[in-house]
N, C-alpha and C. Protein backbone atom coordinates (compact mmCIF):
# COMPACT_ATOMS: atom_id res chain seq x y z
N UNK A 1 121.37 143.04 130.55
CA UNK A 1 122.81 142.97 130.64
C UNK A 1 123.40 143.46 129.34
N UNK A 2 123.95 144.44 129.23
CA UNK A 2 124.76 145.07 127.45
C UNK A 2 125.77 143.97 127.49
N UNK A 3 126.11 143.74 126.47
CA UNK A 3 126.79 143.14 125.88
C UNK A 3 128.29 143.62 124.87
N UNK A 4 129.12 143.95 125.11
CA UNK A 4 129.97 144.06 124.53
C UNK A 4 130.88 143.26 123.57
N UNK A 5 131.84 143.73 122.38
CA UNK A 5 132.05 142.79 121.30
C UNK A 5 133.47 142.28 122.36
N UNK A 6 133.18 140.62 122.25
CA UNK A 6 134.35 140.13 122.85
C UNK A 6 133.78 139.86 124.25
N UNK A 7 132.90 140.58 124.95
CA UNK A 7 132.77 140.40 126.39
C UNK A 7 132.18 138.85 126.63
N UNK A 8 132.79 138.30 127.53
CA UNK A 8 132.00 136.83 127.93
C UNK A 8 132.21 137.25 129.56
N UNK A 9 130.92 136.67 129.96
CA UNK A 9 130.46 137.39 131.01
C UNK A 9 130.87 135.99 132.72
N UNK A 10 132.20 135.50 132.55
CA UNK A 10 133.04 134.41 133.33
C UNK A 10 131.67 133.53 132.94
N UNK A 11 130.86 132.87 134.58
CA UNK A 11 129.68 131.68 133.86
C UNK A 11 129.21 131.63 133.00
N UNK A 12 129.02 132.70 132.54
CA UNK A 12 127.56 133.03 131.43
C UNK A 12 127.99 133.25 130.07
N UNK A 13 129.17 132.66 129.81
CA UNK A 13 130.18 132.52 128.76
C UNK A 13 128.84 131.56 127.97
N UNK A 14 128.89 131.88 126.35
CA UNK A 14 127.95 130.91 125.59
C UNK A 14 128.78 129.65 125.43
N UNK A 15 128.06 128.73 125.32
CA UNK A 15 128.09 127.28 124.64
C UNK A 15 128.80 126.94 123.43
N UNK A 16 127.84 127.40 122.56
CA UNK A 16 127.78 128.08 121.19
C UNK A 16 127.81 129.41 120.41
N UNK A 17 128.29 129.60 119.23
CA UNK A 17 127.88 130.74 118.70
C UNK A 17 127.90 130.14 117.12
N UNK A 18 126.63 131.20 116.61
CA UNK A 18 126.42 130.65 115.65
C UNK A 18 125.93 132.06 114.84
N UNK A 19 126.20 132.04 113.43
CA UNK A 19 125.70 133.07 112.89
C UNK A 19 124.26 132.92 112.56
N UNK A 20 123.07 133.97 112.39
CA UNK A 20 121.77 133.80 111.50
C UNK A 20 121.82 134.92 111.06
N UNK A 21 121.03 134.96 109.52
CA UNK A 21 120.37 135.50 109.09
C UNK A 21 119.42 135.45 108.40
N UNK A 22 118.34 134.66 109.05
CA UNK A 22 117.11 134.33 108.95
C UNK A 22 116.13 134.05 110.35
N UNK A 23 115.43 134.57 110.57
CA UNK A 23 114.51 134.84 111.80
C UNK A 23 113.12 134.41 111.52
N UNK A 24 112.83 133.72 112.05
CA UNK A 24 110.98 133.18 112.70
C UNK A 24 110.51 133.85 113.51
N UNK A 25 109.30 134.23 113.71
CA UNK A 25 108.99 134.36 115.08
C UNK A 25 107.67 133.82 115.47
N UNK A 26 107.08 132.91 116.07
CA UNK A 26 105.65 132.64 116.60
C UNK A 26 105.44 132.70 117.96
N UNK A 27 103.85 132.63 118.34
CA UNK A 27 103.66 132.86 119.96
C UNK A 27 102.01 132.27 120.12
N UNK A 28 102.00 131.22 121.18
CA UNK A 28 100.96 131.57 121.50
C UNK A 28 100.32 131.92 122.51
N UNK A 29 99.06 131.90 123.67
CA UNK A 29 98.85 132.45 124.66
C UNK A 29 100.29 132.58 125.69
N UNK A 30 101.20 131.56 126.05
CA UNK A 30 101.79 131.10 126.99
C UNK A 30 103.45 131.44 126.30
N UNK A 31 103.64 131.62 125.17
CA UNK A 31 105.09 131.63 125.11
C UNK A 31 105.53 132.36 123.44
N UNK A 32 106.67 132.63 123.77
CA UNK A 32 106.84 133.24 122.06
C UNK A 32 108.40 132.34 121.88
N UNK A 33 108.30 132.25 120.45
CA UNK A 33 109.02 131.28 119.70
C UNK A 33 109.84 132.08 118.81
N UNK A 34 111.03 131.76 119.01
CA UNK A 34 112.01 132.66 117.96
C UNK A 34 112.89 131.50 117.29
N UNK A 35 113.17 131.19 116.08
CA UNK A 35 113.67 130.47 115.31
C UNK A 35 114.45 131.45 114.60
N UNK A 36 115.71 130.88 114.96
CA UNK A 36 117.36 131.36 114.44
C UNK A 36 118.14 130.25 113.53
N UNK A 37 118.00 131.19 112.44
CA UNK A 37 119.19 129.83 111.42
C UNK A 37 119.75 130.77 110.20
N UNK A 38 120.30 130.16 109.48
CA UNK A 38 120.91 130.43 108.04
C UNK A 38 120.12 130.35 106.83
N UNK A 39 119.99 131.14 105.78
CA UNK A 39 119.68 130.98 104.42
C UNK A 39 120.89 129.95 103.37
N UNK A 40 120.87 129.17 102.54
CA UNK A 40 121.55 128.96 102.34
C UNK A 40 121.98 129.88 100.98
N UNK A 41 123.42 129.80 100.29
CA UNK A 41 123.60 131.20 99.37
C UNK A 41 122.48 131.58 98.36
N UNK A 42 121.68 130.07 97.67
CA UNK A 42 120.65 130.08 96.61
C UNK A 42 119.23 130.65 97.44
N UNK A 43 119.64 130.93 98.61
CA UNK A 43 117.85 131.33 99.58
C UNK A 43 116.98 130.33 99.07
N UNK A 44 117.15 129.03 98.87
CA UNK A 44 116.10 128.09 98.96
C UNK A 44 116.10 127.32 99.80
N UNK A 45 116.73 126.79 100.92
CA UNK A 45 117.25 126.46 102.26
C UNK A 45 117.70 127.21 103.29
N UNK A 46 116.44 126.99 104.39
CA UNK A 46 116.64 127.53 105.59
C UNK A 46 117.23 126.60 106.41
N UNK A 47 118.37 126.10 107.05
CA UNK A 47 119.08 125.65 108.84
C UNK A 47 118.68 126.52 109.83
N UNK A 48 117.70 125.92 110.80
CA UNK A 48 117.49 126.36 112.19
C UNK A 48 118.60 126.28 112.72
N UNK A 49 119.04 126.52 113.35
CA UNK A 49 120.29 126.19 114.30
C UNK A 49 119.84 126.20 115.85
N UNK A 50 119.29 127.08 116.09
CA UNK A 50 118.50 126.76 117.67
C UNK A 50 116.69 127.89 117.47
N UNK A 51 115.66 127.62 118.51
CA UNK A 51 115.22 128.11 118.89
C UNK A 51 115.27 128.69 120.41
N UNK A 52 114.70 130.02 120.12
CA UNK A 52 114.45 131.00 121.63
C UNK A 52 112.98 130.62 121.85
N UNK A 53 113.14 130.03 122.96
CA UNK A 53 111.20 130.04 123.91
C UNK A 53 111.39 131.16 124.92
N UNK A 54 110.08 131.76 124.78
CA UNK A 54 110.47 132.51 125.91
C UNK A 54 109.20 133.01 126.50
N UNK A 55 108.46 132.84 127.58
CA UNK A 55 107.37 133.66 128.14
C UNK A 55 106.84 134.80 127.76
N UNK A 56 105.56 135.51 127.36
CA UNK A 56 106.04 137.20 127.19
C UNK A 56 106.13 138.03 127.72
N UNK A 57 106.47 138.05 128.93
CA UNK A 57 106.92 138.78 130.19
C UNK A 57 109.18 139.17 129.59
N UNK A 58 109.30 137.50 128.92
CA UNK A 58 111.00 138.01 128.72
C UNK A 58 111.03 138.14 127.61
N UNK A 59 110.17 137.90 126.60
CA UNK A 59 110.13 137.93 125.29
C UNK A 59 110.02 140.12 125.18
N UNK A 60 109.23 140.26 125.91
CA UNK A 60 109.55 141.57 125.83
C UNK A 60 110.48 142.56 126.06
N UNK A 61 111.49 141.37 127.04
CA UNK A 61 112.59 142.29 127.69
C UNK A 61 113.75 142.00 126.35
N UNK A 62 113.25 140.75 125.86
CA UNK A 62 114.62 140.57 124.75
C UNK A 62 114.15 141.98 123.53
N UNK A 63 112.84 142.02 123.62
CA UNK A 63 112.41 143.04 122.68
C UNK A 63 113.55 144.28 123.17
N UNK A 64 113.22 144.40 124.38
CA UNK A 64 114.14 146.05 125.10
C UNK A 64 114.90 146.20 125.03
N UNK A 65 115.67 145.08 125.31
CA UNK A 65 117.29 144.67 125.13
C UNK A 65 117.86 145.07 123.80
N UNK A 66 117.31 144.33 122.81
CA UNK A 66 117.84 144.36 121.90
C UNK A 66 117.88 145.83 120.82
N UNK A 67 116.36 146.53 120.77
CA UNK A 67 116.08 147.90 120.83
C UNK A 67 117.40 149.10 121.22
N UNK A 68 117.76 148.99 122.19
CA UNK A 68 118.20 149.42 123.01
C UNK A 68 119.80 148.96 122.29
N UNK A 69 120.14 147.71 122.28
CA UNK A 69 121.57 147.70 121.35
C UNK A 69 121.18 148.45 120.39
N UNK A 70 119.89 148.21 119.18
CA UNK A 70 120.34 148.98 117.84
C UNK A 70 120.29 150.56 117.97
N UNK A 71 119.87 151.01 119.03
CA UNK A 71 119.88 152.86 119.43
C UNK A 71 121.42 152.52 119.28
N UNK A 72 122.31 152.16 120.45
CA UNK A 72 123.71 152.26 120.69
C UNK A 72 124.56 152.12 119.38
N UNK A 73 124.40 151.35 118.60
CA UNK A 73 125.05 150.43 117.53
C UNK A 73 124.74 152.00 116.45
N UNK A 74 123.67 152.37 116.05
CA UNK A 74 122.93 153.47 115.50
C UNK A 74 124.26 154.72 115.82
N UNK A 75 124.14 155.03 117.40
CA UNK A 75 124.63 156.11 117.80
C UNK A 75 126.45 156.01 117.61
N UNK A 76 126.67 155.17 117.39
CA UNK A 76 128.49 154.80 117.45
C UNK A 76 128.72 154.48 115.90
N UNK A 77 128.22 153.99 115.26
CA UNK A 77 128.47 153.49 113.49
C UNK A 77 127.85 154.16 112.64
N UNK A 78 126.16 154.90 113.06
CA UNK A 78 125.81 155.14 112.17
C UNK A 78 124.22 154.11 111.63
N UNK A 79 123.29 155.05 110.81
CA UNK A 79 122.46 153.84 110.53
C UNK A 79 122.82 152.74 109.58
N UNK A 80 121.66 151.59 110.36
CA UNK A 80 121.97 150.91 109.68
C UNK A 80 121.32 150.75 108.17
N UNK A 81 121.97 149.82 107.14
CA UNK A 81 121.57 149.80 105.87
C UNK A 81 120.72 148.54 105.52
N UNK A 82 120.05 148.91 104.21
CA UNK A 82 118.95 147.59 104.30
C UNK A 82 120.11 146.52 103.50
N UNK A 83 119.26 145.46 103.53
CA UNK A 83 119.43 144.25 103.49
C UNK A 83 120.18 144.29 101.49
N UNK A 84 119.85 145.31 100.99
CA UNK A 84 120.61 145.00 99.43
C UNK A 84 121.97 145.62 99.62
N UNK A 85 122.37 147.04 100.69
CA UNK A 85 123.37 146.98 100.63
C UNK A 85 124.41 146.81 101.19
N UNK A 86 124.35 145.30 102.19
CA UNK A 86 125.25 144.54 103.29
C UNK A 86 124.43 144.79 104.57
N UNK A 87 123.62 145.18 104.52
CA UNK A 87 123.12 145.91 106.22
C UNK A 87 124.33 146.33 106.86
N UNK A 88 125.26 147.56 106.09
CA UNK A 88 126.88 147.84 107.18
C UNK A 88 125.99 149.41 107.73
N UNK A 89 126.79 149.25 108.69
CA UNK A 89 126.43 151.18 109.11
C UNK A 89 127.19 151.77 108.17
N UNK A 90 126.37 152.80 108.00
CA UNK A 90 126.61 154.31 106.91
C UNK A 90 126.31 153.43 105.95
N UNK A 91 125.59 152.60 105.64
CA UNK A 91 125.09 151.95 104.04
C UNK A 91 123.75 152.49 104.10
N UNK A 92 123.40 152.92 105.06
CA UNK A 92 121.45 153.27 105.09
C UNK A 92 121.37 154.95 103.95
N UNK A 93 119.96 155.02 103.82
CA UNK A 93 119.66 156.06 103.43
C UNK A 93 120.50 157.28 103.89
């Protein structure tokens, strides 16, 4: 399902929203584990805020999904930039 900025999809409107920028990821035979939270400003404190479980049958589709936004996001802004200079589009090489 794409996702657009602003789009809430009537039911499927989120709960929550929460910012991260800090990512986990583990898996084992049966499921993959994505841990979403915050750094705090000193980066010596991580907040989970939620985890993603997910089978790897959907764990792969979130892989596609999301792939698939950063082509689009890429193709409309521009690349993206690393992590020293804001990660903004047109900050990349």
């Amino acid at each position: 399902m794409p996702h657009d900025e602003g789009h809430e999809a009537g039911d499927r409107a989120p709960i929550g929203q929460w910012y991260a920028n800090c990512f986990e990821v583990g898996h084992n035979a049966f499921e993959f584990k994505v841990d979403c939270g915050q750094n705090s400003p000193d980066g010596d404190v991580v907040t989970v805020y939620f985890r993603v479980i997910a089978s790897p049958f959907n764990a792969r589709e979130l892989f596609r999904l999301l792939g698939t936004a950063l082509l689009r996001y890429s193709d409309t802004f521009g690349p993206i930039g690393d992590k020293d200079a804001g990660g903004r589009a047109g900050s990349g090489p």
